[in-house]
PDB file of N, CA and C in Angstrom:
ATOM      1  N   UNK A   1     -28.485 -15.869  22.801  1.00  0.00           N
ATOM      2  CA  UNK A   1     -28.043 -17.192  22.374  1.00  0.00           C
ATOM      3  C   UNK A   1     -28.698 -17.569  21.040  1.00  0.00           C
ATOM      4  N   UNK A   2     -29.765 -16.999  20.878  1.00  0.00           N
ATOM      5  CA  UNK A   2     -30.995 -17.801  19.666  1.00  0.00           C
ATOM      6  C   UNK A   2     -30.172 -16.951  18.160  1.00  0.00           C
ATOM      7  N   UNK A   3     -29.674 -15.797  18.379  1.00  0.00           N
ATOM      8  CA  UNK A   3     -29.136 -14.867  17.324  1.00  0.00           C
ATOM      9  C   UNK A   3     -27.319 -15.780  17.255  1.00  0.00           C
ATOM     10  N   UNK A   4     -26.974 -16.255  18.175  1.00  0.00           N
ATOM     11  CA  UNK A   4     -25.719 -16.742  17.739  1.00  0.00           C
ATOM     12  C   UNK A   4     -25.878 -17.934  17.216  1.00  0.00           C
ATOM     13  N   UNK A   5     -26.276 -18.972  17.239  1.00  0.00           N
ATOM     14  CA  UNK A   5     -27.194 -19.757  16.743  1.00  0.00           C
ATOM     15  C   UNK A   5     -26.999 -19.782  15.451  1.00  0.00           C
ATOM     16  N   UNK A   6     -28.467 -18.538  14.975  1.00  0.00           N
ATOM     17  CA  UNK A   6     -28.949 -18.423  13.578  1.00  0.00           C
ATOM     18  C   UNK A   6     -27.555 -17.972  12.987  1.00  0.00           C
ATOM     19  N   UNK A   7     -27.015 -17.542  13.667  1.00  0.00           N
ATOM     20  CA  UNK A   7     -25.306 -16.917  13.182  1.00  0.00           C
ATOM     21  C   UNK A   7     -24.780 -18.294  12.723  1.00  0.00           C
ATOM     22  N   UNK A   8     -24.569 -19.191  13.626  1.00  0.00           N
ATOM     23  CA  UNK A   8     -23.878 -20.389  13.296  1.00  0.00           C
ATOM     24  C   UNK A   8     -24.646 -21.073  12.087  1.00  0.00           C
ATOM     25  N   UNK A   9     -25.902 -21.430  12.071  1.00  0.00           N
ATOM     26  CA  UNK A   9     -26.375 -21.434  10.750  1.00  0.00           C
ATOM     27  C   UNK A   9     -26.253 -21.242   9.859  1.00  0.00           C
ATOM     28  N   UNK A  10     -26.814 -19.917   9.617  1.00  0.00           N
ATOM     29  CA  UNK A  10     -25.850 -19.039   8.326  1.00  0.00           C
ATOM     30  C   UNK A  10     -24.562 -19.227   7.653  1.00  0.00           C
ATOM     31  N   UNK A  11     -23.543 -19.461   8.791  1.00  0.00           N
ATOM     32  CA  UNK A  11     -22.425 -19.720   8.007  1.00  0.00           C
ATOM     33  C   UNK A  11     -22.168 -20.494   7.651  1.00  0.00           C
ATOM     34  N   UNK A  12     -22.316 -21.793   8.536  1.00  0.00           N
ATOM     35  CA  UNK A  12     -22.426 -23.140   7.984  1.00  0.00           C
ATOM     36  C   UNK A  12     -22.859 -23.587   6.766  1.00  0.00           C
ATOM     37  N   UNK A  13     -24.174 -22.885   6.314  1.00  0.00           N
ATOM     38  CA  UNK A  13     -24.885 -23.412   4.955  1.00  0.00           C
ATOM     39  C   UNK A  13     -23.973 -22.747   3.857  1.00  0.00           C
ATOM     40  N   UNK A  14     -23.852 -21.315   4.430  1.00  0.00           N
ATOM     41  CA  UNK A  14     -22.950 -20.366   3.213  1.00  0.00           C
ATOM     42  C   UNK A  14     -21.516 -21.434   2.852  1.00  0.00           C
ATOM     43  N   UNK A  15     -21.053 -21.514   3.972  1.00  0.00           N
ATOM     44  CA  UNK A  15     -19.514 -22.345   3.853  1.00  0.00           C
ATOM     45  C   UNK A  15     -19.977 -23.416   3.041  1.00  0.00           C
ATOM     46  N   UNK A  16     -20.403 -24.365   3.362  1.00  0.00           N
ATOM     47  CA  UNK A  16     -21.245 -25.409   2.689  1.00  0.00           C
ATOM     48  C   UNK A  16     -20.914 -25.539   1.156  1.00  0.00           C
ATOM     49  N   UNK A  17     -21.974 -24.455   1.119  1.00  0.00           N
ATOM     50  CA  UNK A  17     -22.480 -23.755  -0.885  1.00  0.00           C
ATOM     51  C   UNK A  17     -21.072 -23.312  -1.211  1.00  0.00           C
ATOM     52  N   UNK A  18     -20.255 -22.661  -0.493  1.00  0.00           N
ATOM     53  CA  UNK A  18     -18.946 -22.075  -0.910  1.00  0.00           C
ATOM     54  C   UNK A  18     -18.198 -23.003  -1.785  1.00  0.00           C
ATOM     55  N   UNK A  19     -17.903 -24.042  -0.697  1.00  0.00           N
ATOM     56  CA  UNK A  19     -17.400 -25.041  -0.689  1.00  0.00           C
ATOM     57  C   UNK A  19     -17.363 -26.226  -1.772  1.00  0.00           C
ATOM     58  N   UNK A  20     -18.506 -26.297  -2.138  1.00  0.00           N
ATOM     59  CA  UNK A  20     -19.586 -27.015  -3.595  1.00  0.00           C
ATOM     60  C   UNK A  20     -18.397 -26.157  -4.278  1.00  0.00           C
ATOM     61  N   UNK A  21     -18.928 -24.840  -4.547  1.00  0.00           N
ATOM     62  CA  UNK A  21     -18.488 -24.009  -5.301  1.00  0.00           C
ATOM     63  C   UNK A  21     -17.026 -24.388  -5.954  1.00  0.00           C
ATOM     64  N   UNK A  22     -16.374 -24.545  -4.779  1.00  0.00           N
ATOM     65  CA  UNK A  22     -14.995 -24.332  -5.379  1.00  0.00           C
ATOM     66  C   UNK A  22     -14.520 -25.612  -5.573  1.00  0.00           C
ATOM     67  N   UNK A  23     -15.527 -26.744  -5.297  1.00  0.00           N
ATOM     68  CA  UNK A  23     -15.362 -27.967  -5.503  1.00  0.00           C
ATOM     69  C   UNK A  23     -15.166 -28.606  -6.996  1.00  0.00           C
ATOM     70  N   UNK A  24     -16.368 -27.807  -7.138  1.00  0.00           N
ATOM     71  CA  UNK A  24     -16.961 -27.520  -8.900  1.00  0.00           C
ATOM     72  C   UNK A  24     -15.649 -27.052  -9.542  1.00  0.00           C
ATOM     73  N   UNK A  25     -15.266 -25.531  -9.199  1.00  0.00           N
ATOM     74  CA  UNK A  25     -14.376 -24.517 -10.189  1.00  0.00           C
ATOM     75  C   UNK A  25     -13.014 -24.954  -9.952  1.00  0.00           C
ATOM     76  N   UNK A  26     -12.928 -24.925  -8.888  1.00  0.00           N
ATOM     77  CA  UNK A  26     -11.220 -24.468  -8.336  1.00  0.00           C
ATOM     78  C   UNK A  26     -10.917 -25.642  -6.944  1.00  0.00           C
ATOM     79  N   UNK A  27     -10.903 -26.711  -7.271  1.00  0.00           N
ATOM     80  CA  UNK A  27     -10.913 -28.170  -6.788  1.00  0.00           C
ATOM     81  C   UNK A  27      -9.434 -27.785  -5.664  1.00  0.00           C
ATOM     82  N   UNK A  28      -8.458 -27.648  -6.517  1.00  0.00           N
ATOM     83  CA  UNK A  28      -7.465 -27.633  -6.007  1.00  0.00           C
ATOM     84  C   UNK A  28      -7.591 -26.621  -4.642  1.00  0.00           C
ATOM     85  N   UNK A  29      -8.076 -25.412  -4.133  1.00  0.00           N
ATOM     86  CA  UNK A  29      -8.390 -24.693  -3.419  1.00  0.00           C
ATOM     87  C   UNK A  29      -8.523 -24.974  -2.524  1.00  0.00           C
ATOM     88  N   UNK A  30      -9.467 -26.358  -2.469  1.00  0.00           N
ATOM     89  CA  UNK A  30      -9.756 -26.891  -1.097  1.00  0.00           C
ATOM     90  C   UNK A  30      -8.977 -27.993  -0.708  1.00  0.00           C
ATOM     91  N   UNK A  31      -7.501 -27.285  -0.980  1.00  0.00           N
ATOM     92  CA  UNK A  31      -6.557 -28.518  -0.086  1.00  0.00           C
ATOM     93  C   UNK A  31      -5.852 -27.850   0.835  1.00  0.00           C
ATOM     94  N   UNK A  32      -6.345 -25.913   0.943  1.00  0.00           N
ATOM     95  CA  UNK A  32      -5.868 -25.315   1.767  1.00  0.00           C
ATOM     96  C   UNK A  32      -5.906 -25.674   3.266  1.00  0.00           C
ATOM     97  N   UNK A  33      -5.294 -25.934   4.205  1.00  0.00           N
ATOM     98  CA  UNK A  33      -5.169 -26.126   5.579  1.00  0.00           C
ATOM     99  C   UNK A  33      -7.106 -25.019   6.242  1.00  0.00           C
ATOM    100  N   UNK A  34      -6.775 -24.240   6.227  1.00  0.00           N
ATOM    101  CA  UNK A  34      -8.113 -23.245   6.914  1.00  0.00           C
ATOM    102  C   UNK A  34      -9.596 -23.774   5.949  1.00  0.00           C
ATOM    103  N   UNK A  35      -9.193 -24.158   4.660  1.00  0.00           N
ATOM    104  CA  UNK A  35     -10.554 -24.514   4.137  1.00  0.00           C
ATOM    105  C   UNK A  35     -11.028 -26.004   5.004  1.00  0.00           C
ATOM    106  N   UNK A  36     -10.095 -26.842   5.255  1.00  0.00           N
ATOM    107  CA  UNK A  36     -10.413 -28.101   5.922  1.00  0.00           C
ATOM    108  C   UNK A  36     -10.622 -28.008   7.412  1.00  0.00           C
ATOM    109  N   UNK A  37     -10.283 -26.913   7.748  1.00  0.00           N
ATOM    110  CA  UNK A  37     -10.633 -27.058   9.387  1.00  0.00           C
ATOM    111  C   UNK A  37     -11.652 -26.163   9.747  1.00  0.00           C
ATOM    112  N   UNK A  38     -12.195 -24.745   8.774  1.00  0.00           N
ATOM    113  CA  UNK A  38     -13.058 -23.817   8.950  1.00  0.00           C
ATOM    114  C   UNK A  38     -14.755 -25.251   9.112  1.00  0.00           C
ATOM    115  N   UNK A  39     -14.956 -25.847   8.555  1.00  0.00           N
ATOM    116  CA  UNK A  39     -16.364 -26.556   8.818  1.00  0.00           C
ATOM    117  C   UNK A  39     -16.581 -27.600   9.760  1.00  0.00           C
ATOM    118  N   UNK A  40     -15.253 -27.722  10.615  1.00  0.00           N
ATOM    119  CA  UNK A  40     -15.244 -28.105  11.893  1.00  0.00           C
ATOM    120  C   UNK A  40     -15.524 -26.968  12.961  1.00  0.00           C
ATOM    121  N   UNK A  41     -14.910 -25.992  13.102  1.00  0.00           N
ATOM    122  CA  UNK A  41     -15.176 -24.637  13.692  1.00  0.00           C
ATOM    123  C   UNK A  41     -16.553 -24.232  13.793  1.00  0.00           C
ATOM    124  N   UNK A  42     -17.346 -24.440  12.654  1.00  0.00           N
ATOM    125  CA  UNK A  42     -18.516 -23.846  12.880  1.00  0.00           C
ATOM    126  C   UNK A  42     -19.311 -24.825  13.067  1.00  0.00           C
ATOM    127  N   UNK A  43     -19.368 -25.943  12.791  1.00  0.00           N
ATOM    128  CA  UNK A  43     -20.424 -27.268  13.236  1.00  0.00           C
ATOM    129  C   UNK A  43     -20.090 -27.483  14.380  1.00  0.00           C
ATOM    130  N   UNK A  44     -18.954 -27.486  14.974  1.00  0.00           N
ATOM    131  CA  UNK A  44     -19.250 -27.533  16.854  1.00  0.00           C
ATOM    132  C   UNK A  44     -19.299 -25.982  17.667  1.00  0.00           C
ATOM    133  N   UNK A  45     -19.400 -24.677  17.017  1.00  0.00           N
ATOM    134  CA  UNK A  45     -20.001 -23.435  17.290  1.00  0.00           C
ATOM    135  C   UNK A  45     -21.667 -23.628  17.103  1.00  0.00           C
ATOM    136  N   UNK A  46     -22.008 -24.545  16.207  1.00  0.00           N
ATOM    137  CA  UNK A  46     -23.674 -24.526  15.958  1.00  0.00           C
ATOM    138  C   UNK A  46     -23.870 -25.878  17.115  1.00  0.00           C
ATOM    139  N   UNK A  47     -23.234 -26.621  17.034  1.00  0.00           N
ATOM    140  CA  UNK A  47     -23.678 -27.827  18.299  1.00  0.00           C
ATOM    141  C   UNK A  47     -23.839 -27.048  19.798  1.00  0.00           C
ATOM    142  N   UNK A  48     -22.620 -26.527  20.070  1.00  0.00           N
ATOM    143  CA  UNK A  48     -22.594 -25.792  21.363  1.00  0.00           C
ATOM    144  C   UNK A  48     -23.463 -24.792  21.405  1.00  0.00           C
ATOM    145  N   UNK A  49     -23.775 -23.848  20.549  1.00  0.00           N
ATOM    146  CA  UNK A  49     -24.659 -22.916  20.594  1.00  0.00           C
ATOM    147  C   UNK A  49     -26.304 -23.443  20.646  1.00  0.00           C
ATOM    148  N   UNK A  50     -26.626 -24.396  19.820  1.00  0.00           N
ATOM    149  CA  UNK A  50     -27.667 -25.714  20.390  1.00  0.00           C
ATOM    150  C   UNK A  50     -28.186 -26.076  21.611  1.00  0.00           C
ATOM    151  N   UNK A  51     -27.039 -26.765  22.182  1.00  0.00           N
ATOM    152  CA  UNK A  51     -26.983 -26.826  23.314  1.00  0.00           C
ATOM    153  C   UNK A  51     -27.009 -26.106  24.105  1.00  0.00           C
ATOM    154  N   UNK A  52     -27.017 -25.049  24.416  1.00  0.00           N
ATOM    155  CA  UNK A  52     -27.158 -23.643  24.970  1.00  0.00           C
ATOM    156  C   UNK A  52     -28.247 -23.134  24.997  1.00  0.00           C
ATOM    157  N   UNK A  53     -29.074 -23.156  23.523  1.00  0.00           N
ATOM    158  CA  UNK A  53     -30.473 -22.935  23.219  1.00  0.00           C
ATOM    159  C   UNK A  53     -31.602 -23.817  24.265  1.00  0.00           C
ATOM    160  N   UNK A  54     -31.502 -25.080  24.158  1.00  0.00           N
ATOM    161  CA  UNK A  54     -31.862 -26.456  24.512  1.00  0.00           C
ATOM    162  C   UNK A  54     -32.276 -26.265  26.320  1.00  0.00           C
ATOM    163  N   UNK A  55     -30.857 -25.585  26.851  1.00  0.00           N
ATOM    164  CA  UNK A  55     -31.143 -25.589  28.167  1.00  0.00           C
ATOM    165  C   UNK A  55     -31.836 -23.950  28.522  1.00  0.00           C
ATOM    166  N   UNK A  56     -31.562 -22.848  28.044  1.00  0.00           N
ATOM    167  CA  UNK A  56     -32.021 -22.107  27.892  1.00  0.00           C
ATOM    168  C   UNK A  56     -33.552 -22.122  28.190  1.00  0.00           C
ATOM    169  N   UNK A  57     -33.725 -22.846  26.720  1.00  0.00           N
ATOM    170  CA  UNK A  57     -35.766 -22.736  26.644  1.00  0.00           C
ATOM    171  C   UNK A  57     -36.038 -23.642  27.435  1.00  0.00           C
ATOM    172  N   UNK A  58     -35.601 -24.126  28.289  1.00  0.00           N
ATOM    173  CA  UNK A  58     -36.155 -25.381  29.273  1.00  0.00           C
ATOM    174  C   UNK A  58     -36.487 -26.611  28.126  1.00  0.00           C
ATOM    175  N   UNK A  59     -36.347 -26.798  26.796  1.00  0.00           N
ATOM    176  CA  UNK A  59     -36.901 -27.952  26.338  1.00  0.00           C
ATOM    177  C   UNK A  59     -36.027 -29.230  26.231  1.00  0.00           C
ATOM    178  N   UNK A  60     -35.089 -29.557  27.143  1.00  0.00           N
ATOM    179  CA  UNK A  60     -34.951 -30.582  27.609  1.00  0.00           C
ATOM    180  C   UNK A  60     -36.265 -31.652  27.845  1.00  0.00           C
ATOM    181  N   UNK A  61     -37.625 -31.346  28.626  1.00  0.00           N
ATOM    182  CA  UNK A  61     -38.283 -32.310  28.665  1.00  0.00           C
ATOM    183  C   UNK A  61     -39.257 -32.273  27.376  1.00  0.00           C
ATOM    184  N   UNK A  62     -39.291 -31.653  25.968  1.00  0.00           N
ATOM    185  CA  UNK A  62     -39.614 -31.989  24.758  1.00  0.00           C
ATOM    186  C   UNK A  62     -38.755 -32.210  23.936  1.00  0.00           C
ATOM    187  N   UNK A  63     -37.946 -33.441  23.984  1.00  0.00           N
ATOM    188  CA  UNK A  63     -37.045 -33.150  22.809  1.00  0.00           C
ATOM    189  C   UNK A  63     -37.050 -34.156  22.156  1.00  0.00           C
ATOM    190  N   UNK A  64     -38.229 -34.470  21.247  1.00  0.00           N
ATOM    191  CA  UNK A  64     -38.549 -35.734  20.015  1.00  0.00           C
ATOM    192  C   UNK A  64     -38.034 -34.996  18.638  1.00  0.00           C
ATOM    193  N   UNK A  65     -38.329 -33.706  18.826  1.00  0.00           N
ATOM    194  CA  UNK A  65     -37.506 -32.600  18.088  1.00  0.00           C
ATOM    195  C   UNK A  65     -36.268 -32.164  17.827  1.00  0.00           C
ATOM    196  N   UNK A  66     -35.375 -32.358  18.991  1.00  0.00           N
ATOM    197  CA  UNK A  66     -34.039 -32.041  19.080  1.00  0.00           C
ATOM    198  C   UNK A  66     -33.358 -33.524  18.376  1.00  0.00           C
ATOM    199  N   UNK A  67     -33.684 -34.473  18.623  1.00  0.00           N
ATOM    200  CA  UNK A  67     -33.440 -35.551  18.655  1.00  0.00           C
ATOM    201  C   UNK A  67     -33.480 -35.841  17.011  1.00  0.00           C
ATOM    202  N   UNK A  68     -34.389 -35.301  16.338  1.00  0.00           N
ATOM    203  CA  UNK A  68     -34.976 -35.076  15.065  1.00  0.00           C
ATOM    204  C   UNK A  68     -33.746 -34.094  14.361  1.00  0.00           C
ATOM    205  N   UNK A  69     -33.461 -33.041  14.986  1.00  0.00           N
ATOM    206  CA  UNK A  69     -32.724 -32.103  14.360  1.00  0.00           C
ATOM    207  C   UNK A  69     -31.590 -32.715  13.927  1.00  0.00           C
ATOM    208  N   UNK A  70     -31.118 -33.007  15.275  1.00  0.00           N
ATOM    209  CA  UNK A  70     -29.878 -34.074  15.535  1.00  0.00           C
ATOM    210  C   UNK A  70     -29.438 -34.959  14.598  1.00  0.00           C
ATOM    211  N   UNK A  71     -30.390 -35.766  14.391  1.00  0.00           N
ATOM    212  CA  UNK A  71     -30.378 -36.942  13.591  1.00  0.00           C
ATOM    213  C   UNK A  71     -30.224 -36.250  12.014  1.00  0.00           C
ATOM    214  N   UNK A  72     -31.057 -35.109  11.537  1.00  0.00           N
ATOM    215  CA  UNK A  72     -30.565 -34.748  10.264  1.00  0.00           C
ATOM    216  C   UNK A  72     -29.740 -33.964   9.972  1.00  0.00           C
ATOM    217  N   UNK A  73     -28.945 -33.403  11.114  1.00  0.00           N
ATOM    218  CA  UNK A  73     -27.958 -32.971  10.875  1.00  0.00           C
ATOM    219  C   UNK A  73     -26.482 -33.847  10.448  1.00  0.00           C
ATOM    220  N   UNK A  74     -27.110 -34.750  11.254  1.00  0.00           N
ATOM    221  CA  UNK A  74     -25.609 -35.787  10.534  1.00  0.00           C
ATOM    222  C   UNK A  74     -25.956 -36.151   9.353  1.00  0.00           C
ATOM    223  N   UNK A  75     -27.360 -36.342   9.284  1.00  0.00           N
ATOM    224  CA  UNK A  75     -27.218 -36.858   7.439  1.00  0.00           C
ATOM    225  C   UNK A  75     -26.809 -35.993   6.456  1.00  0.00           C
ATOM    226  N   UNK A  76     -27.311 -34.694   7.048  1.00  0.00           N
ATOM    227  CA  UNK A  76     -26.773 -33.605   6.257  1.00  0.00           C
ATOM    228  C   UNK A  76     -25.214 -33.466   5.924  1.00  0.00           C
ATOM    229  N   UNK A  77     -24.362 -33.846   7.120  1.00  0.00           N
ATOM    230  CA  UNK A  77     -22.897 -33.500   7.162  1.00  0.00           C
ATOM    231  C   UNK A  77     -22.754 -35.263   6.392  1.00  0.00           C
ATOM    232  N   UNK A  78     -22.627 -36.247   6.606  1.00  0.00           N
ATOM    233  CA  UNK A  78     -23.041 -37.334   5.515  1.00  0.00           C
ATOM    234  C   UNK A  78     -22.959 -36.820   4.002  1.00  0.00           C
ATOM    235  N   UNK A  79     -23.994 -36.909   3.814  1.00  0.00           N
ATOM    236  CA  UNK A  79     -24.433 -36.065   2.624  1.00  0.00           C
ATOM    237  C   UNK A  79     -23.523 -34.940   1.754  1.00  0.00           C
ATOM    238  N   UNK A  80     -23.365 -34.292   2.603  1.00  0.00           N
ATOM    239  CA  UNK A  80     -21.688 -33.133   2.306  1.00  0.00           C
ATOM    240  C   UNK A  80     -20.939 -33.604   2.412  1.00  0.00           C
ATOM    241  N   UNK A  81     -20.466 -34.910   2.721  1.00  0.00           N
ATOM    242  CA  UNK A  81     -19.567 -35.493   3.167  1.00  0.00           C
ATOM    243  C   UNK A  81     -19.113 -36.092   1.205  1.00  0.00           C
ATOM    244  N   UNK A  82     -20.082 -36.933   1.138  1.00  0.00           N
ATOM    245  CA  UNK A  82     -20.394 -37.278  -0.478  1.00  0.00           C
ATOM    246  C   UNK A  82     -20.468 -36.612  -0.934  1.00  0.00           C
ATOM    247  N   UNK A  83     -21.105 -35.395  -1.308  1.00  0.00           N
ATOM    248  CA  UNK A  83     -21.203 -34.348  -1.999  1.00  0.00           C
ATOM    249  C   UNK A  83     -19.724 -33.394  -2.205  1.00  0.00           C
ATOM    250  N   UNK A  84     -19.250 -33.366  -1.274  1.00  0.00           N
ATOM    251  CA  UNK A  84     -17.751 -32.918  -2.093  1.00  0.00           C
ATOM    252  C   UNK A  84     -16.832 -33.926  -2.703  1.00  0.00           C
ATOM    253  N   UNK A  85     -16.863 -35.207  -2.397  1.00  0.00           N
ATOM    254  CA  UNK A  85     -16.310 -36.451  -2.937  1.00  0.00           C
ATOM    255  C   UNK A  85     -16.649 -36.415  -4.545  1.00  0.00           C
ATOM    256  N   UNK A  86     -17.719 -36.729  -4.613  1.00  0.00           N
ATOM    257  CA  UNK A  86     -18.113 -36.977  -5.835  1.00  0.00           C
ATOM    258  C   UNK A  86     -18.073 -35.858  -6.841  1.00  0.00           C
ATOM    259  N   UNK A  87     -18.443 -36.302  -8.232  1.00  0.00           N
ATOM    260  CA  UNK A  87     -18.443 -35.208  -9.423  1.00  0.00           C
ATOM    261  C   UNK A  87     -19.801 -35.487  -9.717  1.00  0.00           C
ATOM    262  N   UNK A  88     -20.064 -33.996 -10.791  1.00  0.00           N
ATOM    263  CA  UNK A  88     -21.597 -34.350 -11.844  1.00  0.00           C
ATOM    264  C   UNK A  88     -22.221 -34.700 -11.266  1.00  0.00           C
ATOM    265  N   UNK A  89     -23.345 -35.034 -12.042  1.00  0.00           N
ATOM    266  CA  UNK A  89     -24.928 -35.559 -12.017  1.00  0.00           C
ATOM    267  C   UNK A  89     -25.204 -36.161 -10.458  1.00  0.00           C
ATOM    268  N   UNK A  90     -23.507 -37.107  -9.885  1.00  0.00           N
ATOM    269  CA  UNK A  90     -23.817 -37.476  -8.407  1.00  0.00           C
ATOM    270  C   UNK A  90     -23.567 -36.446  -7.495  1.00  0.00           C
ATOM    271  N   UNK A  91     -22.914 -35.876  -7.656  1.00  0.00           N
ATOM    272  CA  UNK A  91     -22.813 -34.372  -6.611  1.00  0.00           C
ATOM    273  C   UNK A  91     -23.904 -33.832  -6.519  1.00  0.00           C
ATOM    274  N   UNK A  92     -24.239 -33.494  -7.597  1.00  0.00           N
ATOM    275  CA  UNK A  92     -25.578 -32.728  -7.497  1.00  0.00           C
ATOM    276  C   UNK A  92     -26.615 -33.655  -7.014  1.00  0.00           C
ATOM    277  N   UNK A  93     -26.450 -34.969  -6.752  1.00  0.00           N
ATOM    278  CA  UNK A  93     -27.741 -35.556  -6.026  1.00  0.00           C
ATOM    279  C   UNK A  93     -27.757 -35.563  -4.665  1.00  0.00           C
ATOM    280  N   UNK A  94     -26.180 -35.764  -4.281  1.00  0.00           N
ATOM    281  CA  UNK A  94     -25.928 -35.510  -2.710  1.00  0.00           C
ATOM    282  C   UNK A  94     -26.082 -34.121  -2.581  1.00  0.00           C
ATOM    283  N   UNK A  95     -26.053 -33.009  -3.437  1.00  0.00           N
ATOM    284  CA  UNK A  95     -26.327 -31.615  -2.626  1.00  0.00           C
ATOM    285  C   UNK A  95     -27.568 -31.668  -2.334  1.00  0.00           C
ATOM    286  N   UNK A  96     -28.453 -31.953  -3.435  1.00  0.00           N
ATOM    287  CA  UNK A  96     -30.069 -31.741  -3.117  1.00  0.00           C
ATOM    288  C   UNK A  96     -30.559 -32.375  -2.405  1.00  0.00           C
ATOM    289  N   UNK A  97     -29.820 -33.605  -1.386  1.00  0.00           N
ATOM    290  CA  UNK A  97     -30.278 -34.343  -0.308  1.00  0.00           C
ATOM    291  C   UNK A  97     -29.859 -33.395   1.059  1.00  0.00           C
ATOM    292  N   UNK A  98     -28.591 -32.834   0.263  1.00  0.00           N
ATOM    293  CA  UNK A  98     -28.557 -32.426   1.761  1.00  0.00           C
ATOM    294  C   UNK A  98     -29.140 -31.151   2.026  1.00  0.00           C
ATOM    295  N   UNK A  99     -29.371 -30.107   0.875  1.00  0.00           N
ATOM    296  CA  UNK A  99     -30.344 -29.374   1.192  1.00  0.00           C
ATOM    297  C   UNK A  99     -31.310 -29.381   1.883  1.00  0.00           C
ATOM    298  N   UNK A 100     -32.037 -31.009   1.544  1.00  0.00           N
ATOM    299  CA  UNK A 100     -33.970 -31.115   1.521  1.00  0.00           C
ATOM    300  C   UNK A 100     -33.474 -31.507   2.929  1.00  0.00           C
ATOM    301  N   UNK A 101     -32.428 -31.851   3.366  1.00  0.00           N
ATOM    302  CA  UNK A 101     -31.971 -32.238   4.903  1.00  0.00           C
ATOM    303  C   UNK A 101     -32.118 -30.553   5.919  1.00  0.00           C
ATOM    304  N   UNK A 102     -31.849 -29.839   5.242  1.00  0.00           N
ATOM    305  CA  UNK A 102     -31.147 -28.212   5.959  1.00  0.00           C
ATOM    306  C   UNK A 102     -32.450 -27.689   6.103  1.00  0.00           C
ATOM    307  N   UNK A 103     -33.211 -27.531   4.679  1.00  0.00           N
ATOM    308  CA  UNK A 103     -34.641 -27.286   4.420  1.00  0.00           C
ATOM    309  C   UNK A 103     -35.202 -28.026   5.784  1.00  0.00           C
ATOM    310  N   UNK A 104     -35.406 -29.598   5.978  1.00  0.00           N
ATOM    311  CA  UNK A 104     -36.369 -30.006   6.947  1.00  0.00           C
ATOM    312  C   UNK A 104     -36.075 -29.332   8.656  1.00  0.00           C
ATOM    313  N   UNK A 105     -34.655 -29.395   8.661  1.00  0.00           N
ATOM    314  CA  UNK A 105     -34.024 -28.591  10.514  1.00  0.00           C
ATOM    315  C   UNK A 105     -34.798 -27.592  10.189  1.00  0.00           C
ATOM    316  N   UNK A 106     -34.577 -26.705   9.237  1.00  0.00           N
ATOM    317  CA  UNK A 106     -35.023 -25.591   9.625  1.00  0.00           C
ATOM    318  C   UNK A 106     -36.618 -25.234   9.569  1.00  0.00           C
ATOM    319  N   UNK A 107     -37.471 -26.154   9.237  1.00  0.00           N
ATOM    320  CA  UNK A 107     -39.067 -26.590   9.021  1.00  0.00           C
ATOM    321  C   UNK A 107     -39.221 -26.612  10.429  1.00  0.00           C
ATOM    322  N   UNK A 108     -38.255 -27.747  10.950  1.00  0.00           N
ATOM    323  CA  UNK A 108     -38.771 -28.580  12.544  1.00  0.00           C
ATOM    324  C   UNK A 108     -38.174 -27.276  13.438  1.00  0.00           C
ATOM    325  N   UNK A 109     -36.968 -26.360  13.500  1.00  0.00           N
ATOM    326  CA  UNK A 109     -36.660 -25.603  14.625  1.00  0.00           C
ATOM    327  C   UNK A 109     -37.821 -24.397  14.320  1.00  0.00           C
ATOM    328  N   UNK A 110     -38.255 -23.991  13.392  1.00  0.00           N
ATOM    329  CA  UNK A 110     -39.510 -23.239  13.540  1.00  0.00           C
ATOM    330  C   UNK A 110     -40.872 -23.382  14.327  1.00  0.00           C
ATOM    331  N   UNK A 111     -41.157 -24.918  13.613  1.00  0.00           N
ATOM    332  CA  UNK A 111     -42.459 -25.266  14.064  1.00  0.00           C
ATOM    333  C   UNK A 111     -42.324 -26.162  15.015  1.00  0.00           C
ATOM    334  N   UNK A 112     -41.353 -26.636  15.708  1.00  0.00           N
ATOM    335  CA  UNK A 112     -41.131 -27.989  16.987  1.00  0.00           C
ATOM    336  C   UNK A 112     -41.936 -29.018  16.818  1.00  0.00           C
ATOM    337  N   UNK A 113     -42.137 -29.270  15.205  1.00  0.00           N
ATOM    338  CA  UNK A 113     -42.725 -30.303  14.959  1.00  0.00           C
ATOM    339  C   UNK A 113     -42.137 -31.229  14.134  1.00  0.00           C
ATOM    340  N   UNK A 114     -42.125 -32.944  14.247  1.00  0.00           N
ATOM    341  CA  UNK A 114     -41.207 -33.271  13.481  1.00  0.00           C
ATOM    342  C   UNK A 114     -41.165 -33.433  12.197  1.00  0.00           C
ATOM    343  N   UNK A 115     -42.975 -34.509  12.194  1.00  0.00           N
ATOM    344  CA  UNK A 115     -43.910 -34.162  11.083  1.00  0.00           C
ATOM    345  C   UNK A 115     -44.723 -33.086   9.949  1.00  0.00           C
ATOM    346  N   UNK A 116     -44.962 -33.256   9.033  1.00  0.00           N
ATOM    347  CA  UNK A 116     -45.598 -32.261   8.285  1.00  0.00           C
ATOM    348  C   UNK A 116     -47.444 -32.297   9.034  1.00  0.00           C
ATOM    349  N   UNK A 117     -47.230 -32.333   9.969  1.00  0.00           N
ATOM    350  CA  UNK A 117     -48.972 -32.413  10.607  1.00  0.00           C
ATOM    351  C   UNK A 117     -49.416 -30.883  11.061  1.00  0.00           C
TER     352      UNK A 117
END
C-alpha cells in the first residue's frame, strides 16, 4: 500500500508541474477532455490510497498529523487551483505556495511531526 501511495504522489506532483507547463506554453492544450479529468483520477487514487495507509499502520489513534496532511493538501489543490488561473509574476507565486505546501506533506509524512521541533 505505502509504494502505491508514493506512486500516487509522484504523479500527482509530475501532472501538477506538467500542467504549469503547458499552462505557460501551450494554454490551449489544456482544454483537452483527459487533461481535465486526469487530476481528479489521481487525487482521489492518493486520498484512497491514504486512507488505506491510515488504517493499515493502525494510526488512526495519532492523527494530529493526518489531519495536518489533510489540511495542506487542500491548500495545495487551492493553490493549483490559482496557479493555473492566473499568468506571470502571480502564477509563479501560487506555484511556490503550493510547492512549500507539497514540500511541508512530505516533511510531516516522513517525520509524523507537524512542527519543525
Amino acid at each position: 500500500m505505502k509504494h502505491l501511495h508514493l506512486l500516487f504522489v509522484a504523479l500527482v506532483i509530475t501532472s501538477f508541474l506538467w500542467r504549469v507547463y503547458l499552462a505557460e506554453k501551450n494554454p490551449e492544450k489544456l482544454a483537452e477532455k483527459w487533461l481535465k479529468i486526469l487530476p481528479h483520477g489521481l487525487a482521489a487514487g492518493l486520498l484512497l490510497s491514504g486512507i488505506g495507509l491510515v488504517f493499515q499502520g493502525n494510526w488512526a489513534d495519532n492523527y494530529g498529523w493526518i489531519v495536518a496532511k489533510v489540511l495542506l493538501m487542500v491548500a495545495f489543490i487551492v493553490l493549483g487551483i490559482f496557479t493555473m488561473k492566473e499568468q506571470g509574476s502571480r502564477r509563479r507565486a501560487f506555484l511556490a505556495g503550493a510547492l512549500l505546501c507539497f514540500i511541508y506533506i512530505v516533511k510531516i509524512a516522513v517525520s509524523k511531526q507537524v512542527f519543525f521541533l
